[in-house]
Protein backbone atom coordinates (compact mmCIF):
# COMPACT_ATOMS: atom_id res chain seq x y z
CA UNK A 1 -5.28 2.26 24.94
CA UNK A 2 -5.38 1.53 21.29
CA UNK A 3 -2.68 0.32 19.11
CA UNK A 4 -3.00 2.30 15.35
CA UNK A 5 -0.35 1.67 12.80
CA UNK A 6 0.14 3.77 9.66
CA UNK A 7 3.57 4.34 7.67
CA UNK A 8 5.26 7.56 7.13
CA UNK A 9 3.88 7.75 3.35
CA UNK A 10 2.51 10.81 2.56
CA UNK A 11 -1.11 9.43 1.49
CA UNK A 12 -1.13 7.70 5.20
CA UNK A 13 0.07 10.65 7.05
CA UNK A 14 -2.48 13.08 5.14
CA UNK A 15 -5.41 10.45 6.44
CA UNK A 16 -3.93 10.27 9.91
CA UNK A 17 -3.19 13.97 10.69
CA UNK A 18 -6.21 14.92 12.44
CA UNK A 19 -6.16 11.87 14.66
CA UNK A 20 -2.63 11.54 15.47
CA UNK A 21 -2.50 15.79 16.13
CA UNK A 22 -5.92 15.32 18.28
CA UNK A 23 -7.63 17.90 15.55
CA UNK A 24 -10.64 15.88 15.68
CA UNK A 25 -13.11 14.60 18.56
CA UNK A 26 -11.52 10.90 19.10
CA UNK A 27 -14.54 9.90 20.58
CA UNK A 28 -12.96 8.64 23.84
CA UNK A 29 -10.24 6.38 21.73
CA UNK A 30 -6.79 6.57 23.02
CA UNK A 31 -4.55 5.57 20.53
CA UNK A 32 -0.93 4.48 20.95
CA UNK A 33 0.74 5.43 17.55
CA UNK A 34 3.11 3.19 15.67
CA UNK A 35 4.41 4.87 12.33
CA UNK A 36 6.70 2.77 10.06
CA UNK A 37 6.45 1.28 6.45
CA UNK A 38 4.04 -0.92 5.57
CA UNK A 39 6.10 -4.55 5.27
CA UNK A 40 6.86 -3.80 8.80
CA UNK A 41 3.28 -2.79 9.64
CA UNK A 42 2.14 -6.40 8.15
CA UNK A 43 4.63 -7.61 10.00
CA UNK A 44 3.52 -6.18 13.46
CA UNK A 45 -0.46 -7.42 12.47
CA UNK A 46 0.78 -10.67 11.23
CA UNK A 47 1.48 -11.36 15.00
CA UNK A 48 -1.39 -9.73 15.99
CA UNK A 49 0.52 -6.76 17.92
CA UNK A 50 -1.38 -3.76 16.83
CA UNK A 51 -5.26 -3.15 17.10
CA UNK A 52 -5.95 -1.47 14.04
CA UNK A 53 -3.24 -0.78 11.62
CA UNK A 54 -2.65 0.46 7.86
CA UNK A 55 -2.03 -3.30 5.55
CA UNK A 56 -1.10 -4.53 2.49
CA UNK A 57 -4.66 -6.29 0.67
CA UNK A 58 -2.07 -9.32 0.11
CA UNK A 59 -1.18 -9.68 4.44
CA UNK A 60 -4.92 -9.05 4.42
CA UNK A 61 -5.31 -12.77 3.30
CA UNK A 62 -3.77 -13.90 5.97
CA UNK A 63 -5.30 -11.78 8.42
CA UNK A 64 -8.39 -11.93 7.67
CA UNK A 65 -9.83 -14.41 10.13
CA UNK A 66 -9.01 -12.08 13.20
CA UNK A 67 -9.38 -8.72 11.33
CA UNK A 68 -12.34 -6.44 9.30
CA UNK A 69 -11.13 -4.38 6.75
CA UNK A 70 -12.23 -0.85 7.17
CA UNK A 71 -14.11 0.71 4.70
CA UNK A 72 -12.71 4.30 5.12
CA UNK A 73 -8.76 4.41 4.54
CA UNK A 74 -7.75 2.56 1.92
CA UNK A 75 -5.92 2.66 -0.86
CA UNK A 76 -7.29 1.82 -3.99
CA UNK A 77 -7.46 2.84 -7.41
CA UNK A 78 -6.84 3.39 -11.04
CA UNK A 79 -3.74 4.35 -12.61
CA UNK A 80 -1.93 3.72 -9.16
CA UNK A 81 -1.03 -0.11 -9.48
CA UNK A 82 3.23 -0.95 -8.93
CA UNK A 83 5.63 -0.64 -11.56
CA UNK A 84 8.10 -2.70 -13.17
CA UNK A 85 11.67 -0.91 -13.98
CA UNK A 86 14.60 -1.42 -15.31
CA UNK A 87 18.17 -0.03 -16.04
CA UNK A 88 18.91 -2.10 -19.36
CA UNK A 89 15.97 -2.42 -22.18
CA UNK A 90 14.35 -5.83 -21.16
CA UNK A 91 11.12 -7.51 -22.14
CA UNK A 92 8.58 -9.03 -19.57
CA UNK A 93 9.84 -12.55 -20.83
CA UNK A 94 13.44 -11.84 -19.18
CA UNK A 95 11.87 -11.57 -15.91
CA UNK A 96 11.25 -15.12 -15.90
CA UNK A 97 14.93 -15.72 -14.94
CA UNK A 98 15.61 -12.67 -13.28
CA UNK A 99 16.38 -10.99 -10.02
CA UNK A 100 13.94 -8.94 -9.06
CA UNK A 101 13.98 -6.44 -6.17
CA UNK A 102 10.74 -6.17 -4.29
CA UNK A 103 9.34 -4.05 -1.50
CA UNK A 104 8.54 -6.91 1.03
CA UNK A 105 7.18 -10.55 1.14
CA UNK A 106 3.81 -9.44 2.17
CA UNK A 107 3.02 -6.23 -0.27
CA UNK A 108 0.38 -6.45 -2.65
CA UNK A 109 3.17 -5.62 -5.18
CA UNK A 110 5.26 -8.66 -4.27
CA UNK A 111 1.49 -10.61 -4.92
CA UNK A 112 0.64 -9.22 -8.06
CA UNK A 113 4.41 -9.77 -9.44
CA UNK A 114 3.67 -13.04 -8.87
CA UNK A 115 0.73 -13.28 -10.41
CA UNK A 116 1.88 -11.64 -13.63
CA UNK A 117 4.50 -14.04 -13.89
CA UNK A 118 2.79 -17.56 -12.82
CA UNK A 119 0.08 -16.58 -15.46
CA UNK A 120 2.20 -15.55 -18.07
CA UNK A 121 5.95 -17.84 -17.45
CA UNK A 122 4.14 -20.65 -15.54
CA UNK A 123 5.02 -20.87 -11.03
CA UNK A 124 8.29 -19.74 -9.93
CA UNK A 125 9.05 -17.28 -12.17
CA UNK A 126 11.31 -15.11 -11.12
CA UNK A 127 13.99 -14.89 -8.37
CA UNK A 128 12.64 -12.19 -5.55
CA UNK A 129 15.37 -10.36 -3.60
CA UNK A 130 13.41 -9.07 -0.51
CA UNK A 131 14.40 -5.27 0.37
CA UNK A 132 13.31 -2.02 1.73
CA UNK A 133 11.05 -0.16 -0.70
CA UNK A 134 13.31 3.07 -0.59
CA UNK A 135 16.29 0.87 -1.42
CA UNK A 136 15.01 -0.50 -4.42
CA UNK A 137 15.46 1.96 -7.65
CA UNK A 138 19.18 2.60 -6.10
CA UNK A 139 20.12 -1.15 -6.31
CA UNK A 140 18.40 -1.13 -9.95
CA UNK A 141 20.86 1.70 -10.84
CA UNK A 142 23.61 0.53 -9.48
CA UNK A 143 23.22 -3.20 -10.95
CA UNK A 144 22.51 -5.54 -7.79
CA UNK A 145 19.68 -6.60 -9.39
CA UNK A 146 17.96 -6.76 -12.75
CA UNK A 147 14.61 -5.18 -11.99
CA UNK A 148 12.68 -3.06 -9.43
CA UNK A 149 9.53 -3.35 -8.16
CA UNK A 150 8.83 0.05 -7.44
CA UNK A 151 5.59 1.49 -5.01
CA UNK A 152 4.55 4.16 -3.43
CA UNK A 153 6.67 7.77 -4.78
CA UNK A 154 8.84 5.98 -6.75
CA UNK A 155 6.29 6.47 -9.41
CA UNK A 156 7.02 9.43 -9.43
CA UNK A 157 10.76 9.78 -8.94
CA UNK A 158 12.46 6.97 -11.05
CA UNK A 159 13.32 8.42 -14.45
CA UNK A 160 16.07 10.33 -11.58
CA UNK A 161 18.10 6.72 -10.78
CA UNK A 162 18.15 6.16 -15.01
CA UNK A 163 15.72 3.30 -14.92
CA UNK A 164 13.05 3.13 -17.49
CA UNK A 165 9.55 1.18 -16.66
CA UNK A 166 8.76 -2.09 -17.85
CA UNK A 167 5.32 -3.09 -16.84
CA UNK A 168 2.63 -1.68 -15.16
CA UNK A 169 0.99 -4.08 -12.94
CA UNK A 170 -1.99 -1.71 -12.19
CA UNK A 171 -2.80 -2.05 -15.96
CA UNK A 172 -2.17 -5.59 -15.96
CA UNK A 173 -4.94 -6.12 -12.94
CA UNK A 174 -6.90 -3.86 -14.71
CA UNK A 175 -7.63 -5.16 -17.90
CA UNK A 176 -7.55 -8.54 -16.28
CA UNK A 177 -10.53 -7.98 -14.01
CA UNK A 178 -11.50 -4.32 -15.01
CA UNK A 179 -11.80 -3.15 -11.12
CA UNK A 180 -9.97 -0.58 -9.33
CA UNK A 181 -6.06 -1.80 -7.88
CA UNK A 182 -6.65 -3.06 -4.14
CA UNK A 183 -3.51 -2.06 -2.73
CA UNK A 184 -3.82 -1.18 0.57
CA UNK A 185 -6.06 -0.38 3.69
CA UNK A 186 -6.95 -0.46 7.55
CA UNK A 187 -7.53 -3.52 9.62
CA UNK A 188 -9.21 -3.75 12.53
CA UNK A 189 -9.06 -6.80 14.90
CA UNK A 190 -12.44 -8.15 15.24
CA UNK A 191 -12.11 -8.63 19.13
CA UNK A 192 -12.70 -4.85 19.43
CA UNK A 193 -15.87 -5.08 18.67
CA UNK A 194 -18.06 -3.83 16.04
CA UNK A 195 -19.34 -1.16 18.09
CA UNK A 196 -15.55 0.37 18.26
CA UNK A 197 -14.71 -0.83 15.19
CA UNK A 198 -17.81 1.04 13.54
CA UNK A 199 -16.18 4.30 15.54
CA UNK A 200 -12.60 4.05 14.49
CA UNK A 201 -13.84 4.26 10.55
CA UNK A 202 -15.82 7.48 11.02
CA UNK A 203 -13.06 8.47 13.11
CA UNK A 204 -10.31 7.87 9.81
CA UNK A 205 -13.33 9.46 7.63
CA UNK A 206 -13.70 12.10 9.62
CA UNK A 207 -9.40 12.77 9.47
CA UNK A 208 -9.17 12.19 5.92
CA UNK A 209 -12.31 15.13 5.38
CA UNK A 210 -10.12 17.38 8.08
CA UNK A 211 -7.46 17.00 6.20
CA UNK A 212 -8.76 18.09 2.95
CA UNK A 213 -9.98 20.94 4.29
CA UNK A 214 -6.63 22.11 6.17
CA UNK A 215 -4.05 20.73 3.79
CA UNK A 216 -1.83 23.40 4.15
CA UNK A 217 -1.63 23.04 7.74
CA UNK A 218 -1.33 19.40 7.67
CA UNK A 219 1.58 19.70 4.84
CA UNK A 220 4.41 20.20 8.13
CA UNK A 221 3.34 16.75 9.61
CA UNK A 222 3.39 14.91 6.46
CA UNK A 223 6.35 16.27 5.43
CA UNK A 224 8.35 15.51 8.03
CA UNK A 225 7.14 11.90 7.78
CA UNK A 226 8.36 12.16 3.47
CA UNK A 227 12.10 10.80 3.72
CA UNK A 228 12.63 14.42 2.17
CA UNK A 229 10.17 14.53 -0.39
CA UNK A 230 9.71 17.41 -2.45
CA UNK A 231 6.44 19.15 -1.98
CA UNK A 232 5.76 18.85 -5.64
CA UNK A 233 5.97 14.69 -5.41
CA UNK A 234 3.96 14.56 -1.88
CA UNK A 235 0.83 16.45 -3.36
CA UNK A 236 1.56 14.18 -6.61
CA UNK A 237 1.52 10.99 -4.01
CA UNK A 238 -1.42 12.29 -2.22
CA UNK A 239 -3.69 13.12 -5.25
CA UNK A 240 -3.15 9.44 -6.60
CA UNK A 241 -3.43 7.23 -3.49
CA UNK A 242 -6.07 9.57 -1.54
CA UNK A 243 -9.28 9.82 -3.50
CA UNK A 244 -13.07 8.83 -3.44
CA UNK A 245 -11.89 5.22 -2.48
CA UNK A 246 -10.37 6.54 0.50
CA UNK A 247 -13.73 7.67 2.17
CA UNK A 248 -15.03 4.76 1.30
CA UNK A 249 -14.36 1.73 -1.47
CA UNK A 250 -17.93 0.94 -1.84
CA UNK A 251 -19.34 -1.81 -3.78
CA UNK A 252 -16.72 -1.32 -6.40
CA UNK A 253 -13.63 -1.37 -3.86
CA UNK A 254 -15.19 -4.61 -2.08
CA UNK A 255 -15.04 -6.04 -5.05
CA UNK A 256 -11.70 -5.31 -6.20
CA UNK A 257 -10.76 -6.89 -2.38
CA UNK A 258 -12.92 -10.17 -2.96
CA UNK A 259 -10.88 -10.90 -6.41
CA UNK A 260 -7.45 -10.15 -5.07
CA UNK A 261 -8.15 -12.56 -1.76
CA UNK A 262 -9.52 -15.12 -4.35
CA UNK A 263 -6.74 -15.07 -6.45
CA UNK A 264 -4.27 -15.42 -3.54
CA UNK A 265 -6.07 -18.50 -2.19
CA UNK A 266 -6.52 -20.25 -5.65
CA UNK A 267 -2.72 -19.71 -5.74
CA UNK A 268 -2.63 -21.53 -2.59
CA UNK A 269 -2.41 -18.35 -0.74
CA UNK A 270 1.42 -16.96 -1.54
C-alpha cells in the first residue's frame, strides 16, 4: 500500500482522476488516498506520514532531504502567483503594520508574503493571522483582519466578498527573477525508491493526459471535491494551474524551484 495525498482543488482532482477512479493501468501501485487542503497535506509530509503527496514548494524546503520532487504534477506558472486584497484602499506600505490573513504557515503564499515584505519593509513585517484558505476573503469582508492572502479560486471569486486586490505576488516573483511562480507539486519520499518513484510520475502524467482527454467525464469527481464551485470558476481554476508545467516543469520549472529553495534558506529557511 501507498500513501498519495492531493487536496480537493479542482487543478489536483483533474490530475488525480484517472488514478484515484482506477481509469488508468496503476502499474501494480496500490494507493491509499488522502484528500484534504494543502496546509494540511504539508502538514501530514512534514511528519513524514504519507508516501507521495501534493506540497507547497515552501514545505518542500523542509522536506527535501527525505523527498524528490516529481517532475509531472506540479503547479507552476505565469499569471497564477497569490494575491494581495483588501476591503479599504491601502498601499503595500500599510502592510508593514498590518494583520494579514494567510492560507497556512507552510504555503508558498505565506513564503513569498514574506519575502515581499522583508525586501521591501525590512524582517518582520507584517502580523500573519494563520487560517483556512476558504476562510480568508470572508474575514477580509467582514473586518477581522486588514488583508487577505488569497490562493487557489479566490482569484477568481473575490470582487463577490467587496475586496479589491492589492498586490500580485506572482508579478512581484516575476519581474524579480523572470521565471515561472513555483507554487506547488508532488513529493515523493526517497525511501521508495527511484525505480517506484520513476513509476508514480508517468503514472500522474499519464492521469493528467486521461484527463484531458475525458474532461467531461472527469468534471462529476472534481466537482464534488469544489466546495460548490461553479463550473464556470473550476474550468477557470483548471486552465490556470494545469498547463504544460504540469506534464512536466522542465529546465525552466527546476529552475523556478532552485531560486525559491534558495531564497528560503538565505532567509534562514522561514
Amino acid at each position: 500500500m501507498t500513501t498519495l495525498g492531493f487536496s480537493p482543488c479542482p487543478n489536483d482532482t483533474f490530475i488525480f482522476y484517472a488514478i484515484a477512479n482506477k481509469k488508468i493501468d496503476l502499474s501494480g501501485f496500490d494507493f491509499e488516498l488522502t484528500v484534504e487542503d494543502v496546509e494540511t497535506l504539508n502538514s501530514l509530509a512534514l511528519r513524514r506520514e504519507l508516501d507521495v503527496s501534493k506540497v507547497s514548494c515552501h514545505a518542500y524546503y523542509h522536506l527535501r532531504n527525505d523527498y524528490v520532487f516529481l517532475k509531472a504534477g506540479a503547479a507552476l506558472g505565469r499569471g497564477c502567483g497569490p494575491l494581495i486584497v483588501t476591503k479599504k484602499d491601502m498601499a503595500l506600505a500599510d502592510l508593514k503594520d498590518s494583520k494579514i490573513a494567510v492560507p497556512g504557515r507552510y504555503t508558498t503564499a505565506a513564503l513569498l508574503l514574506k519575502l515581499c515584505l522583508s525586501e521591501n519593509f525590512g524582517a518582520g513585517a507584517g502580523n500573519f493571522i494563520i487560517m483556512p484558505f476558504n476562510l480568508i476573503m470572508a474575514a477580509v469582508s467582514r473586518g477581522e483582519v486588514d488583508a487577505g492572502l488569497i490562493i487557489h479560486e479566490g482569484r477568481f471569486t473575490y470582487p463577490e466578498y467587496g475586496l479589491r486586490q492589492l498586490a500580485d505576488l506572482g508579478v512581484w516573483w516575476e519581474k524579480k527573477t523572470g521565471l515561472p511562480i513555483p507554487l506547488g507539486g508532488i513529493a515523493a519520499k526517497k525511501t521508495l525508491g527511484s525505480a517506484a518513484v520513476a513509476a508514480i510520475e508517468n503514472l500522474i502524467r499519464a492521469s493528467v493526459n486521461y484527463s484531458f482527454l475525458h474532461k467531461e467525464e472527469a468534471m462529476p469527481y472534481i466537482k464534488q471535491n469544489a466546495q460548490e464551485l461553479s463550473e464556470k470558476v473550476i474550468m477557470e481554476h483548471i486552465g490556470l494551474y494545469v498547463n504544460p508545467y504540469t506534464i512536466t516543469i522542465a529546465h525552466e520549472g527546476e529552475a523556478a524551484l532552485e531560486m525559491l529553495l534558495k531564497m528560503t534558506s538565505e532567509c534562514g529557511g522561514i
